[in-house]
Structure formats: structure tokens, C-alpha cells
Protein backbone atom coordinates (compact mmCIF):
# COMPACT_ATOMS: atom_id res chain seq x y z
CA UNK A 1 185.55 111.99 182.74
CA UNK A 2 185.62 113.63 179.66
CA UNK A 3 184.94 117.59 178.87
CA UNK A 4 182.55 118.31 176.12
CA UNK A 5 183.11 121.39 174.35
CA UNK A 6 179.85 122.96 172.33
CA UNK A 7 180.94 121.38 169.20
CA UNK A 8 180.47 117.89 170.67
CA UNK A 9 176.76 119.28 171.69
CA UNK A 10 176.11 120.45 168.12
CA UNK A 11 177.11 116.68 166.73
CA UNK A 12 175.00 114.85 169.61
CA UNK A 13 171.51 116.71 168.38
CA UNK A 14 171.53 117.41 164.94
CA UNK A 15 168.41 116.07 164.58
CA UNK A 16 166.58 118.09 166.99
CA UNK A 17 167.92 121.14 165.56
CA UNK A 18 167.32 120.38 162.22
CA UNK A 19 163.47 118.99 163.36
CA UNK A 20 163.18 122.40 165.39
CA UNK A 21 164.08 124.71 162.05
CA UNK A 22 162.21 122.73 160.06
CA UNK A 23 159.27 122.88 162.06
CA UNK A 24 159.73 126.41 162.06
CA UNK A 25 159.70 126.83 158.34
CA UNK A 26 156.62 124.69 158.08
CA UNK A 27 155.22 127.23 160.42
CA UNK A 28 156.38 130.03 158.26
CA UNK A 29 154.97 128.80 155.10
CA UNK A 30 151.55 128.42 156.27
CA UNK A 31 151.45 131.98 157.64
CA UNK A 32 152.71 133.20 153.88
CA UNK A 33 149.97 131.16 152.38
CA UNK A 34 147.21 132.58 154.47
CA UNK A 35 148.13 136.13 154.19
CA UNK A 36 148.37 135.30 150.24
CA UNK A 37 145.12 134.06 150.47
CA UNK A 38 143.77 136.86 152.41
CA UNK A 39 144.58 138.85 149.69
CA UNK A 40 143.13 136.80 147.39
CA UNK A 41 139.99 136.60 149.75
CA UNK A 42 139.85 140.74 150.00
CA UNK A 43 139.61 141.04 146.30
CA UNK A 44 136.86 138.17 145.95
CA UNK A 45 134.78 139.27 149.63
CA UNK A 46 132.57 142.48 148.59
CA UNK A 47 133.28 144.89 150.54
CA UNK A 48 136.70 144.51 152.21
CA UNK A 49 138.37 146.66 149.40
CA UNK A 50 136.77 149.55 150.39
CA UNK A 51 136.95 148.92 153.87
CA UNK A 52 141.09 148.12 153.68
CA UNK A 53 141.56 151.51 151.23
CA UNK A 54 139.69 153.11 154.20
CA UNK A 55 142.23 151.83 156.51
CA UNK A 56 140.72 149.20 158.28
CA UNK A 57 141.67 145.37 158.33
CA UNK A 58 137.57 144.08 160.01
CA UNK A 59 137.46 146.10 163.00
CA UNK A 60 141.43 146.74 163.44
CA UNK A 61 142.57 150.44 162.47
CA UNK A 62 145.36 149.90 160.63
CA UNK A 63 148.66 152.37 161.21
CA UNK A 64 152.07 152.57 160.81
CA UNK A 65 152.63 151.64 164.31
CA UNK A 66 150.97 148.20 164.13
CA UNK A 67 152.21 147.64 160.92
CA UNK A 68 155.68 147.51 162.39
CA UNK A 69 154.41 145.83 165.74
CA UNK A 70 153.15 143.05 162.96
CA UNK A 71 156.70 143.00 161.20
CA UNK A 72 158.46 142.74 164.54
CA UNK A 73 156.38 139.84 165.50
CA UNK A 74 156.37 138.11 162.59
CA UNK A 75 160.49 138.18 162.27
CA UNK A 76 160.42 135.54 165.20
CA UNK A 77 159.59 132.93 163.43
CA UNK A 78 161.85 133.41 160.56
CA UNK A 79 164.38 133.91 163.25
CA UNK A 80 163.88 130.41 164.67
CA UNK A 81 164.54 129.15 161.58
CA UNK A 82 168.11 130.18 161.52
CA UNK A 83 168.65 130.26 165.37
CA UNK A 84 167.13 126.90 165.94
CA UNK A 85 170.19 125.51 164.03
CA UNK A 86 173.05 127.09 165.58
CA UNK A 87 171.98 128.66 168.98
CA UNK A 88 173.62 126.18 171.66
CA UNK A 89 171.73 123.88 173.59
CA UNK A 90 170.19 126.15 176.91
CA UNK A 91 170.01 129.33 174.47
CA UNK A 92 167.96 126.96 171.55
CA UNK A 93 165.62 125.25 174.16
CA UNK A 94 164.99 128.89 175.95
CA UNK A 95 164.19 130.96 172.55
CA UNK A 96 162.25 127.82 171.36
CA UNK A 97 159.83 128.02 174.38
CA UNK A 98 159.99 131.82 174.18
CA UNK A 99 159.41 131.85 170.44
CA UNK A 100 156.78 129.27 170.36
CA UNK A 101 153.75 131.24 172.78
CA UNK A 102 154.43 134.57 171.66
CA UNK A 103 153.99 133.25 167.83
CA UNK A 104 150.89 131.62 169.12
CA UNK A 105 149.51 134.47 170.51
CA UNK A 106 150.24 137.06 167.46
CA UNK A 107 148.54 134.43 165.04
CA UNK A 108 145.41 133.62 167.86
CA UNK A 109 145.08 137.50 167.81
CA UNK A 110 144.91 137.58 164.03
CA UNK A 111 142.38 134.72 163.83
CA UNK A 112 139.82 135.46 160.71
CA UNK A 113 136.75 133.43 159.82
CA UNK A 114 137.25 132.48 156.71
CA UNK A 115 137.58 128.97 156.26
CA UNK A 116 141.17 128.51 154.59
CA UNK A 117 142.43 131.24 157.11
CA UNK A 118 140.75 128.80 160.95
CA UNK A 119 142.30 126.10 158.66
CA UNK A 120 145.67 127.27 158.31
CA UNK A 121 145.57 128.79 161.94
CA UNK A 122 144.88 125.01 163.37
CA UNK A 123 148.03 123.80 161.40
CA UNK A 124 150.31 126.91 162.40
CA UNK A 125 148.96 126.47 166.33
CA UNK A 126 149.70 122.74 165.98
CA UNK A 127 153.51 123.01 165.02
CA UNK A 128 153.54 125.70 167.48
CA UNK A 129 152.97 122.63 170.39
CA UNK A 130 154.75 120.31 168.77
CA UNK A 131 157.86 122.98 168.81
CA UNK A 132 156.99 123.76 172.26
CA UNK A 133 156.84 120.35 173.27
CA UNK A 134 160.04 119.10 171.28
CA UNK A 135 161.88 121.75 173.47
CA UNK A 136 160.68 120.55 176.53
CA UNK A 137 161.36 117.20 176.17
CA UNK A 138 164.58 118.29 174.89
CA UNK A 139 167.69 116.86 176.83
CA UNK A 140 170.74 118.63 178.00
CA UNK A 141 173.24 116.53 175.42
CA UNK A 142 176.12 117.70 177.77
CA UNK A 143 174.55 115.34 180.69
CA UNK A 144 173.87 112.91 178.18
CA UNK A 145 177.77 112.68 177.47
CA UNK A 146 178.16 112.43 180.85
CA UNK A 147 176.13 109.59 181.56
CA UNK A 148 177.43 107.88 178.83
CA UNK A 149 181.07 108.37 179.61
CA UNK A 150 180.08 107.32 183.17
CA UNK A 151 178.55 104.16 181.89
């Protein structure tokens, strides 16, 4: 019987690494584009000027405090981009299934109306599963060498 070392993990699942980060960054993009378009949307929705220069985001007070709480959140997923490509296998699968419901949660608790923002939402929930899922399904690539070298 062979011993793998982590290097021999990194070459057996490239692909779910690089699927995993790029999954990530899809997820990433389409929470840019909606807050771009919110933007957009404040300047073209009477109304929401006044209400944001007031300090209010709809109903939400907005502070210093939550502004961080927002920036914290947000860094996960631009985290999983990076550590989805170089954390080792049980670390990657753990932060993945960590990473994946608490991201779903922060954009399910920023959920607007508008149509382009539900529509963006859907996608960003979607890849959120599908990153969920891909870690579950994900197999230790140390056993795998095992049962290879075993067969």
C-alpha cells in the first residue's frame, strides 16, 4: 500500500476544485450585478433617494454596524473563491458546506422585489445548492487512492 501525501490529493481533484471556485465566482458576479443594479434601480424608483440619504435601505436602518456585518458576510464568498482551490480535501468540503448556507441566508435576508434583483437571487440560491451539493457528493480522494492501489 502506498502513502498519499496532500499533493497527490490536489492532482486527483482538480476538477472539483476548479468547478467549486468557479462556481463561486459565478456566485460572486451575480451578487455585483444586482447591487449595481440596485443602484441603478434607486436612482430610477421615486422615492428611494430620499429614503437612502435618510438612512434607510426599505425598512432596514442602515449603520455602520451592519454595514460591516454586510462586508464581513459578503467576504465569504470571495473567500471560497481562493480557498476552494487550495484548502485540502476535509478543510475544502467543510468550508464549502459552511460557506454555502450562511451565503444563502445573507442573500435570502436581502431579498428585494424588484424583478432583476428575485431574478438574480434564484440564480445566486441555485449555485449555492449546486456548491452545496458538489461538496457532499464530494469523495475523500485519499480513499479513492486506496481503493485503487488495492485493486
Amino acid at each position: 500500500m502506498t502513502h498519499s501525501t496532500p499533493a497527490d490529493e490536489y492532482k486527483q481533484d482538480p476538477k472539483i476544485r476548479i468547478k467549486l471556485a468557479t462556481l463561486w465566482l459565478l456566485v460572486m458576479l451575480n451578487m455585483a450585478y444586482a447591487d449595481i443594479l440596485a443602484f441603478v434601480s434607486a436612482f430610477i424608483t421615486p422615492g428611494v433617494i430620499d429614503s437612502l440619504m435618510a438612512g434607510y435601505s426599505g425598512d432596514v436602518k442602515l449603520s455602520q454596524p451592519l454595514l460591516l456585518i454586510s462586508a464581513i458576510l459578503i467576504e465569504i464568498p470571495i473567500a471560497m473563491i481562493f480557498l476552494s482551490q487550495f484548502l485540502n480535501y476535509p478543510w475544502n468540503r467543510v468550508c464549502n458546506l459552511i460557506a454555502a448556507p450562511l451565503t444563502f441566508v445573507f442573500i435570502l435576508a436581502g431579498v428585494e422585489t424588484e424583478p432583476f434583483y428575485v431574478f438574480l437571487a434564484t440564480i445566486q440560491l441555485t449555485l449555492l445548492l449546486y456548491i452545496a451539493w458538489t461538496a457532499i457528493r464530494w469523495p475523500n480522494p485519499l480513499t479513492l487512492s486506496v481503493h485503487k492501489t488495492l485493486s
